[in-house]
PDB file of N, CA and C in Angstrom:
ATOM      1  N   UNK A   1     175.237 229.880 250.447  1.00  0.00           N
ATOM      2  CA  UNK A   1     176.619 230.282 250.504  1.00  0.00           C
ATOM      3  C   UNK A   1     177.067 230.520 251.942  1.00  0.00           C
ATOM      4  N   UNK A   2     176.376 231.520 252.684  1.00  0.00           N
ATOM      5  CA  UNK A   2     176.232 231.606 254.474  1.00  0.00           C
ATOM      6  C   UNK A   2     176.574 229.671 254.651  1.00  0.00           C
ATOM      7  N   UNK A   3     175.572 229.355 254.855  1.00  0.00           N
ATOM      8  CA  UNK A   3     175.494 227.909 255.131  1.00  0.00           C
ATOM      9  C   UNK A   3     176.690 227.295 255.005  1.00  0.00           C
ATOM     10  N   UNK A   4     177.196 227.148 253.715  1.00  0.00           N
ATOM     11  CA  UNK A   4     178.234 226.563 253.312  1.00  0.00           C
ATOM     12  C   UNK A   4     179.654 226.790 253.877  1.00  0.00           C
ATOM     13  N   UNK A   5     179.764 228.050 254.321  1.00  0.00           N
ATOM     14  CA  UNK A   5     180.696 228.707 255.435  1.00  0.00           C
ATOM     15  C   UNK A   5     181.096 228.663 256.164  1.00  0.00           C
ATOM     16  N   UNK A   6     179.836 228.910 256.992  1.00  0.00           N
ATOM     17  CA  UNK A   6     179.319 227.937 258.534  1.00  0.00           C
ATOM     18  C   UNK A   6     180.014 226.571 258.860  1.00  0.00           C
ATOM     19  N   UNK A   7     179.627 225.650 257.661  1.00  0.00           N
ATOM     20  CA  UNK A   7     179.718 224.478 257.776  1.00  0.00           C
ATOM     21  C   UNK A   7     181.122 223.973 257.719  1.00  0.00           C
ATOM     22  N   UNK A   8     181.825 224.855 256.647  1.00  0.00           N
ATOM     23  CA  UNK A   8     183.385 224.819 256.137  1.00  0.00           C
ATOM     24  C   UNK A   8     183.755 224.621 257.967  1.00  0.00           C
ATOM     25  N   UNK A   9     183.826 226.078 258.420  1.00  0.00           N
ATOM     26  CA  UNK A   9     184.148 226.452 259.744  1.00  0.00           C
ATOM     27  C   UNK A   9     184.204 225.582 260.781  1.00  0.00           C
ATOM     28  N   UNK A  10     183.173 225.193 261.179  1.00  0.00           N
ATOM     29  CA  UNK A  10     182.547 224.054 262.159  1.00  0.00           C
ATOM     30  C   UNK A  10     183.206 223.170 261.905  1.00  0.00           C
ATOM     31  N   UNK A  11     183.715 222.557 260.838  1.00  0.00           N
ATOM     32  CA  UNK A  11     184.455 221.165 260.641  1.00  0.00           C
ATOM     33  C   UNK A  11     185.964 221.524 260.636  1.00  0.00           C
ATOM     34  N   UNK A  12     186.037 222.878 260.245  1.00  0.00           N
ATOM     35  CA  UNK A  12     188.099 222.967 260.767  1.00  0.00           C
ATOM     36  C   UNK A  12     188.506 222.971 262.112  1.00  0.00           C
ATOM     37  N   UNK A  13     187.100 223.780 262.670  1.00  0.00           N
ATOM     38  CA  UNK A  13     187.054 223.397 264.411  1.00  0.00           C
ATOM     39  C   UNK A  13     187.722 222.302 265.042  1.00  0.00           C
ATOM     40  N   UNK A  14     186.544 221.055 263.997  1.00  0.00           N
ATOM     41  CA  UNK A  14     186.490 220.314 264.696  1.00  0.00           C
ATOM     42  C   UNK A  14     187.987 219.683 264.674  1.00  0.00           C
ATOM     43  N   UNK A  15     188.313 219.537 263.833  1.00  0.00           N
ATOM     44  CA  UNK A  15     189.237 218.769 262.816  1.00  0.00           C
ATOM     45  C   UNK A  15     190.858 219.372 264.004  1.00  0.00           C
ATOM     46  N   UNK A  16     190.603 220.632 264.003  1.00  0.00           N
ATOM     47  CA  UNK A  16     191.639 221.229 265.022  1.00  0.00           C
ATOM     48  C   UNK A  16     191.869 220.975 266.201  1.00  0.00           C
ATOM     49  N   UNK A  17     190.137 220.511 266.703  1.00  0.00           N
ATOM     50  CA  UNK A  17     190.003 220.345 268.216  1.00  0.00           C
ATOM     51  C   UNK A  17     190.570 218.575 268.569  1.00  0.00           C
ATOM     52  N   UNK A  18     190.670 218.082 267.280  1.00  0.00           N
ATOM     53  CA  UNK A  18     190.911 216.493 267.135  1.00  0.00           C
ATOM     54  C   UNK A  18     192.166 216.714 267.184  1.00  0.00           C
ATOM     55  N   UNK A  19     193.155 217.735 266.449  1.00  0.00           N
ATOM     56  CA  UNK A  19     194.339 216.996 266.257  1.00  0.00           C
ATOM     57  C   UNK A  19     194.994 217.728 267.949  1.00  0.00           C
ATOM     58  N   UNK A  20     194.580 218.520 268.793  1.00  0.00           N
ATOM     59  CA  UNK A  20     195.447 218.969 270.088  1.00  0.00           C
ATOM     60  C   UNK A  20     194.901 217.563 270.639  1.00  0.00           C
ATOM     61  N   UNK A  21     193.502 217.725 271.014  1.00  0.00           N
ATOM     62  CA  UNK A  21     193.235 216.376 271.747  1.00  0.00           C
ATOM     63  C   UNK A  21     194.297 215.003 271.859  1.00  0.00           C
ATOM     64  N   UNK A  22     194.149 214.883 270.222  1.00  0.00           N
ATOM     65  CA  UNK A  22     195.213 213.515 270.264  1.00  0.00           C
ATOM     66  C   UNK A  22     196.526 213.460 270.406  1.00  0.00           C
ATOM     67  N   UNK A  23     197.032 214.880 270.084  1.00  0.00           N
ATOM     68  CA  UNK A  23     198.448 215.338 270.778  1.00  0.00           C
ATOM     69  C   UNK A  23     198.567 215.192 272.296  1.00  0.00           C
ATOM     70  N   UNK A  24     197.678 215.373 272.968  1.00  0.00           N
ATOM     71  CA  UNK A  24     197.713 215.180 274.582  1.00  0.00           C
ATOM     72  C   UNK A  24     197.594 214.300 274.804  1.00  0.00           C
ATOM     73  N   UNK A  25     196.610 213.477 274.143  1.00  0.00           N
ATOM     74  CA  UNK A  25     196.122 211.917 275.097  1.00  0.00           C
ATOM     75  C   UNK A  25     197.190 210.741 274.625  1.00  0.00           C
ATOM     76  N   UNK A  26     197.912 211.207 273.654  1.00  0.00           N
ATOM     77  CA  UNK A  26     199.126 209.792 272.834  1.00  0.00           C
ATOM     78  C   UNK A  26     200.379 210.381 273.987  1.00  0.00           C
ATOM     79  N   UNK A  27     200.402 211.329 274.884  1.00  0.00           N
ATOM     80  CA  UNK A  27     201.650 212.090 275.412  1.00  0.00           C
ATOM     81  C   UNK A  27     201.055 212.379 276.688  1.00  0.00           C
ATOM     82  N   UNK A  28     200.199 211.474 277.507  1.00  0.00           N
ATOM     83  CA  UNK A  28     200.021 211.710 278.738  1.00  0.00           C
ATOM     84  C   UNK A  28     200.647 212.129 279.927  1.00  0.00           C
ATOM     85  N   UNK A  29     202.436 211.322 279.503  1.00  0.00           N
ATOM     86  CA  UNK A  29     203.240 211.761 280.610  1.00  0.00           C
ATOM     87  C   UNK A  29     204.250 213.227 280.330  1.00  0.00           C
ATOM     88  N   UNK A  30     203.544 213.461 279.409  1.00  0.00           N
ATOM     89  CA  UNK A  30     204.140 214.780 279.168  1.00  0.00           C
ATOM     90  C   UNK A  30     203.288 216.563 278.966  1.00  0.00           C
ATOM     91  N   UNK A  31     203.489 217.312 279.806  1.00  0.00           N
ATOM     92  CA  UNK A  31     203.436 218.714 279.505  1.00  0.00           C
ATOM     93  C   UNK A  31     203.721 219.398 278.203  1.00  0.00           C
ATOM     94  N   UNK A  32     202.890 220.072 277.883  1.00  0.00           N
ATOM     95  CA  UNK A  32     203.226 221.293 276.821  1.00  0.00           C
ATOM     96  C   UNK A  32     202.943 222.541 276.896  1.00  0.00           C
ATOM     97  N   UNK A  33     203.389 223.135 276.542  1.00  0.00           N
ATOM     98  CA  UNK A  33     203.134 224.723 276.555  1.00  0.00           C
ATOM     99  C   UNK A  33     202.390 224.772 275.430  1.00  0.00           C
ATOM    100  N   UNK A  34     201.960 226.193 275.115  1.00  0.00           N
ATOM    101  CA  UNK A  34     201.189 226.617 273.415  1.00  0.00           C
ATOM    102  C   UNK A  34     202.195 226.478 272.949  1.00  0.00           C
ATOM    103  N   UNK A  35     203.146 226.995 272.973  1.00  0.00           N
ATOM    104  CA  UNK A  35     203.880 226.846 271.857  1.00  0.00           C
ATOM    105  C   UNK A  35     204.231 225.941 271.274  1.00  0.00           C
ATOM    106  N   UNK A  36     204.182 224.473 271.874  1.00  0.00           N
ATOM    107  CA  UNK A  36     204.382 223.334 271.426  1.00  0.00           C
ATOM    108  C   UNK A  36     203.403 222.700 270.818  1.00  0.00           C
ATOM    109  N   UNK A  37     202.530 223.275 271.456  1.00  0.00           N
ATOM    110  CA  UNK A  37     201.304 222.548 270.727  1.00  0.00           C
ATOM    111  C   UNK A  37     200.571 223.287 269.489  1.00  0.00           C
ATOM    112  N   UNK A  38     201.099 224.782 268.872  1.00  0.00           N
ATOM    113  CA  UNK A  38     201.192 225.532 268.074  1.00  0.00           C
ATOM    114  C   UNK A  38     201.825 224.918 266.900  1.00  0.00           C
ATOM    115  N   UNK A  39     203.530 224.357 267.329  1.00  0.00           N
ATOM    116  CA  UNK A  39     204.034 224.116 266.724  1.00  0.00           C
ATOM    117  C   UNK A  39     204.160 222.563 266.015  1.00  0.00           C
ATOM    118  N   UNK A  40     203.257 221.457 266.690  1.00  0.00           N
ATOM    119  CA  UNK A  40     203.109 220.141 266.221  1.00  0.00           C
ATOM    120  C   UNK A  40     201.706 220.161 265.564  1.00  0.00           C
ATOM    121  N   UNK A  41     201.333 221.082 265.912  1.00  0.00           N
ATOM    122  CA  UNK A  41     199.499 220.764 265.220  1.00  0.00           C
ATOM    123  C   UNK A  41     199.453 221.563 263.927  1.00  0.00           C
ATOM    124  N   UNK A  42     200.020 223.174 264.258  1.00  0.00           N
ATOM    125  CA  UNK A  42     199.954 223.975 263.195  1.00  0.00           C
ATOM    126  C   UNK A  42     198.518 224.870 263.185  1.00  0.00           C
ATOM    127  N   UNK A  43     198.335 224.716 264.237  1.00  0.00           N
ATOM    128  CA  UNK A  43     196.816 226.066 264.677  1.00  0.00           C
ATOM    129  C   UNK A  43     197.377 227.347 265.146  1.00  0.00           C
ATOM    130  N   UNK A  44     196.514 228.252 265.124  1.00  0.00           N
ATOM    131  CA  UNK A  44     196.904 229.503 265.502  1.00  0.00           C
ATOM    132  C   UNK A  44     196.688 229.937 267.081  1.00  0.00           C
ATOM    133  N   UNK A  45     197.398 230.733 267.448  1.00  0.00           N
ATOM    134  CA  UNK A  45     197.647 230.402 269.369  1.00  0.00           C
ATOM    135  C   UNK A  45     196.048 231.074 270.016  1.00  0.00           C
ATOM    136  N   UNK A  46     195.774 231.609 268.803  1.00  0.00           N
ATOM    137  CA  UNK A  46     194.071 232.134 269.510  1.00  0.00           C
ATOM    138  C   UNK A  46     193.510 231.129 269.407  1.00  0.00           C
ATOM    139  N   UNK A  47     193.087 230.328 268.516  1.00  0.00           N
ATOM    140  CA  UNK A  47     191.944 229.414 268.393  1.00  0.00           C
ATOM    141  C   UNK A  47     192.614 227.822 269.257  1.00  0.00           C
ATOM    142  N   UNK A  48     194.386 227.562 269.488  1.00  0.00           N
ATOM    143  CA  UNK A  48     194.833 226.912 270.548  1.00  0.00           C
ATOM    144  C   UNK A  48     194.284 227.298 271.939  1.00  0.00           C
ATOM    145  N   UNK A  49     194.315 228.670 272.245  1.00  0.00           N
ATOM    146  CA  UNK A  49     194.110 229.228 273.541  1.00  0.00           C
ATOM    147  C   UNK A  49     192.716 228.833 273.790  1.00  0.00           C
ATOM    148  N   UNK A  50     191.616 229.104 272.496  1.00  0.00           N
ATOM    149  CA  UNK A  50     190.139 228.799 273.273  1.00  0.00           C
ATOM    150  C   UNK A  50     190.072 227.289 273.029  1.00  0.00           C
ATOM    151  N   UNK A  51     190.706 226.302 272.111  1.00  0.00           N
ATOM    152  CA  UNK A  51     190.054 225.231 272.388  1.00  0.00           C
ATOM    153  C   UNK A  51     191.007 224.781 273.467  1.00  0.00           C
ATOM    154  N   UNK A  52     191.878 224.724 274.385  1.00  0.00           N
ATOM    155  CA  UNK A  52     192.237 224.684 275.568  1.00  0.00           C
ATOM    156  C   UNK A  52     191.285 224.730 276.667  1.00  0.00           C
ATOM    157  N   UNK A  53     190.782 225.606 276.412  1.00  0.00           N
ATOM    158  CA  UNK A  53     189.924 226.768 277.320  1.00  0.00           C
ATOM    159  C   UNK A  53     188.941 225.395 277.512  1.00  0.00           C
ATOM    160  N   UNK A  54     188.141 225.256 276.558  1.00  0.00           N
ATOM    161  CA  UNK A  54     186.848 224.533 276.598  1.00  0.00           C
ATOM    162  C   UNK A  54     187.212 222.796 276.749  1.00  0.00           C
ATOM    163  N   UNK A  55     188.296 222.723 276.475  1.00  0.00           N
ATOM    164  CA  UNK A  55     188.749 221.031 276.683  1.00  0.00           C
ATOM    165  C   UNK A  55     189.079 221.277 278.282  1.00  0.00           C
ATOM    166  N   UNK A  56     189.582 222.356 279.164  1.00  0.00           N
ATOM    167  CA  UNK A  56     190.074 222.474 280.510  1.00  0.00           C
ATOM    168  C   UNK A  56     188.569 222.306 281.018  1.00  0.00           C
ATOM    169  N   UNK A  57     187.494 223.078 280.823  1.00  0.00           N
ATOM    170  CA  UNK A  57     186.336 222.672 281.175  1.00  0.00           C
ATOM    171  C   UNK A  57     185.881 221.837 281.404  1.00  0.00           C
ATOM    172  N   UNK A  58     185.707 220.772 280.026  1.00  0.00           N
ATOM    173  CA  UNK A  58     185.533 219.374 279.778  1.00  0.00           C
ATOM    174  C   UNK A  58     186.527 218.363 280.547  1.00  0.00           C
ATOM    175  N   UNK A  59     187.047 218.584 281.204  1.00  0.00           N
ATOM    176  CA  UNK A  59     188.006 217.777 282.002  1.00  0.00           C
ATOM    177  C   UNK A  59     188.634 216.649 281.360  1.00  0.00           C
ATOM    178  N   UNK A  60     189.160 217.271 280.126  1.00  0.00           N
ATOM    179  CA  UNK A  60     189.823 216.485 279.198  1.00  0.00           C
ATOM    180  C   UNK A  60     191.062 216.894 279.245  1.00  0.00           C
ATOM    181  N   UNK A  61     192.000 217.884 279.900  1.00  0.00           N
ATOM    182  CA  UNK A  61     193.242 218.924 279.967  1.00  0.00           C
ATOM    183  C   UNK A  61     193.234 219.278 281.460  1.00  0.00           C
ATOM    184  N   UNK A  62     194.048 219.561 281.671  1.00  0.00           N
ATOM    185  CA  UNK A  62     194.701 219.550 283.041  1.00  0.00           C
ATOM    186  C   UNK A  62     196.191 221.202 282.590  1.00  0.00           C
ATOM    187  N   UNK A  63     196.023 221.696 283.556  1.00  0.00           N
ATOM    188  CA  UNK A  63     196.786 222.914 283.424  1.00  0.00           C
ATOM    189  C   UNK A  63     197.789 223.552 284.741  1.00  0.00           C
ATOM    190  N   UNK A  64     199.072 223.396 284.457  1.00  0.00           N
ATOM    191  CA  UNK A  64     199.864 223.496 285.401  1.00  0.00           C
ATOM    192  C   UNK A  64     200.395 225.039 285.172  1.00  0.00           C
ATOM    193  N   UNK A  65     200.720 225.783 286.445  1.00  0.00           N
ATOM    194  CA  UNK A  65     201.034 227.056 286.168  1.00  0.00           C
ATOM    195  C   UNK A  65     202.757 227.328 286.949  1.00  0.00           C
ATOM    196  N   UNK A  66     203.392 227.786 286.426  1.00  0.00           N
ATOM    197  CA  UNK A  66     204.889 228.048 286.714  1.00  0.00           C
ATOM    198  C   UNK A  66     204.737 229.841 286.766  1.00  0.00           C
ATOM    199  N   UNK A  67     204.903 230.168 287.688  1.00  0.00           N
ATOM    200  CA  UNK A  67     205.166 231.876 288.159  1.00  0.00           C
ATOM    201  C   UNK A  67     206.950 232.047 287.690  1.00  0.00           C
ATOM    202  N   UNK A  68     206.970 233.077 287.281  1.00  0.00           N
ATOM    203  CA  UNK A  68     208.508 233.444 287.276  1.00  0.00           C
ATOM    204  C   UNK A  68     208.347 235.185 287.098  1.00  0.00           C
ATOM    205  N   UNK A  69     208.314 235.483 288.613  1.00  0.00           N
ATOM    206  CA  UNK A  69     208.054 237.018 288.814  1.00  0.00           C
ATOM    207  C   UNK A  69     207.325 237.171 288.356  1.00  0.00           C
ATOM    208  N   UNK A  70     206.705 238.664 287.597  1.00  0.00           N
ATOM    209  CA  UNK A  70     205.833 239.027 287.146  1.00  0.00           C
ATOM    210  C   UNK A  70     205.049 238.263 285.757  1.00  0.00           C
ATOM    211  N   UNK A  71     205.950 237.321 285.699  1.00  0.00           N
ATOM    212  CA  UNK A  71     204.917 236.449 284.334  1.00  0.00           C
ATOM    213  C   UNK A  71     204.779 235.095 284.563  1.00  0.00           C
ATOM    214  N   UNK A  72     204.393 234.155 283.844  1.00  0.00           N
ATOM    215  CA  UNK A  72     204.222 232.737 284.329  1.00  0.00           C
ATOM    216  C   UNK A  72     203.666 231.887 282.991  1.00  0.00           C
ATOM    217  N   UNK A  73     203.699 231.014 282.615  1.00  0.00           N
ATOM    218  CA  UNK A  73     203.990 230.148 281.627  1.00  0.00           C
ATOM    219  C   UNK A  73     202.802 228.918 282.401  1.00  0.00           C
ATOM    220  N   UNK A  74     202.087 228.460 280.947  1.00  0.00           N
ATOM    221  CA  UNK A  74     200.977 227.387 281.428  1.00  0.00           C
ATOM    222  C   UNK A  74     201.231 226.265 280.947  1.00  0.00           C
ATOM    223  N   UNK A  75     201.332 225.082 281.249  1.00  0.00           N
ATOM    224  CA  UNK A  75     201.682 223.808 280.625  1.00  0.00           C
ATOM    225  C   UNK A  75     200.100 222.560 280.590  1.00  0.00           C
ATOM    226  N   UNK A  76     200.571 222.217 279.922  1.00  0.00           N
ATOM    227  CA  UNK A  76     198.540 221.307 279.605  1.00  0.00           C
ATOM    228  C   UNK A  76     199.278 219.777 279.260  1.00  0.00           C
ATOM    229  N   UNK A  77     198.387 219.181 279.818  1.00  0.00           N
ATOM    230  CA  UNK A  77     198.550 217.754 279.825  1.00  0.00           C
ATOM    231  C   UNK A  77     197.132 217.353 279.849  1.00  0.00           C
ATOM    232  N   UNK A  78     197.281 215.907 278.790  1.00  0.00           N
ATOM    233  CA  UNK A  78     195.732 215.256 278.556  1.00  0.00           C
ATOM    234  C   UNK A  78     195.766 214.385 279.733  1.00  0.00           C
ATOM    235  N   UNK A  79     194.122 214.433 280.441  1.00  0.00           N
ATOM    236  CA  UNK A  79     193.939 213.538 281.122  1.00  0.00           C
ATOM    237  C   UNK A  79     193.404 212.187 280.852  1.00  0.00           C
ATOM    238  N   UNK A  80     193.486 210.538 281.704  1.00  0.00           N
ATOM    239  CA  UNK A  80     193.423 209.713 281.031  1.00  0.00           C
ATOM    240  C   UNK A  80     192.711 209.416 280.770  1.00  0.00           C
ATOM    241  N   UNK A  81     191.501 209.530 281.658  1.00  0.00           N
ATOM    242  CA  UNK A  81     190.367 209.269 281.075  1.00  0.00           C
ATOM    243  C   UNK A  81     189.850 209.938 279.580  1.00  0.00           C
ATOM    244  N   UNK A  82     189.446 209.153 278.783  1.00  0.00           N
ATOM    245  CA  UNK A  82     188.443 210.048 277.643  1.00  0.00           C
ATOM    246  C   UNK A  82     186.861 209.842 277.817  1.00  0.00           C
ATOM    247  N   UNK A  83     186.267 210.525 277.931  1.00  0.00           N
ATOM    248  CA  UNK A  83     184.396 210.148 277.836  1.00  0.00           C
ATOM    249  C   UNK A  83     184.255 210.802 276.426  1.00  0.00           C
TER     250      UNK A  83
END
């Protein structure tokens, strides 16, 4: 039952981490914020925020930062390469 859980999990991951990916790489010449990408995929902005996180790593995302006084707004764009 554990197992089965696990496994559920691991594959909504994945399944989640597929659909931002392909939102970025079909829209190369374009920026998004979370919220956009919240709102075309339908993930939740925590589990958007870390698979961001780990695709920015993977040098699959690219992250632009806009300051506006004390706050600032992040925009993500897929890069072209895919490995």
């Amino acid at each position: 039952m554990i197992l089965s859980a696990l496994w559920k999990k691991k594959k909504t991951e994945r399944i989640n981490s597929y659909k931002i990916l392909s939102l970025l790489k079909k829209n190369t010449d374009y920026y998004f914020t979370i919220t956009d990408i919240i709102h075309f995929t339908g993930i939740s902005r925590y589990r958007t925020e870390h698979i961001l996180s780990e695709f920015e790593t993977m040098a699959l995302v690219s992250k632009r930062v806009e300051h506006f006084g004390a706050s600032c707004r992040y925009y993500y764009k897929g890069t072209l390469s895919e490995e």
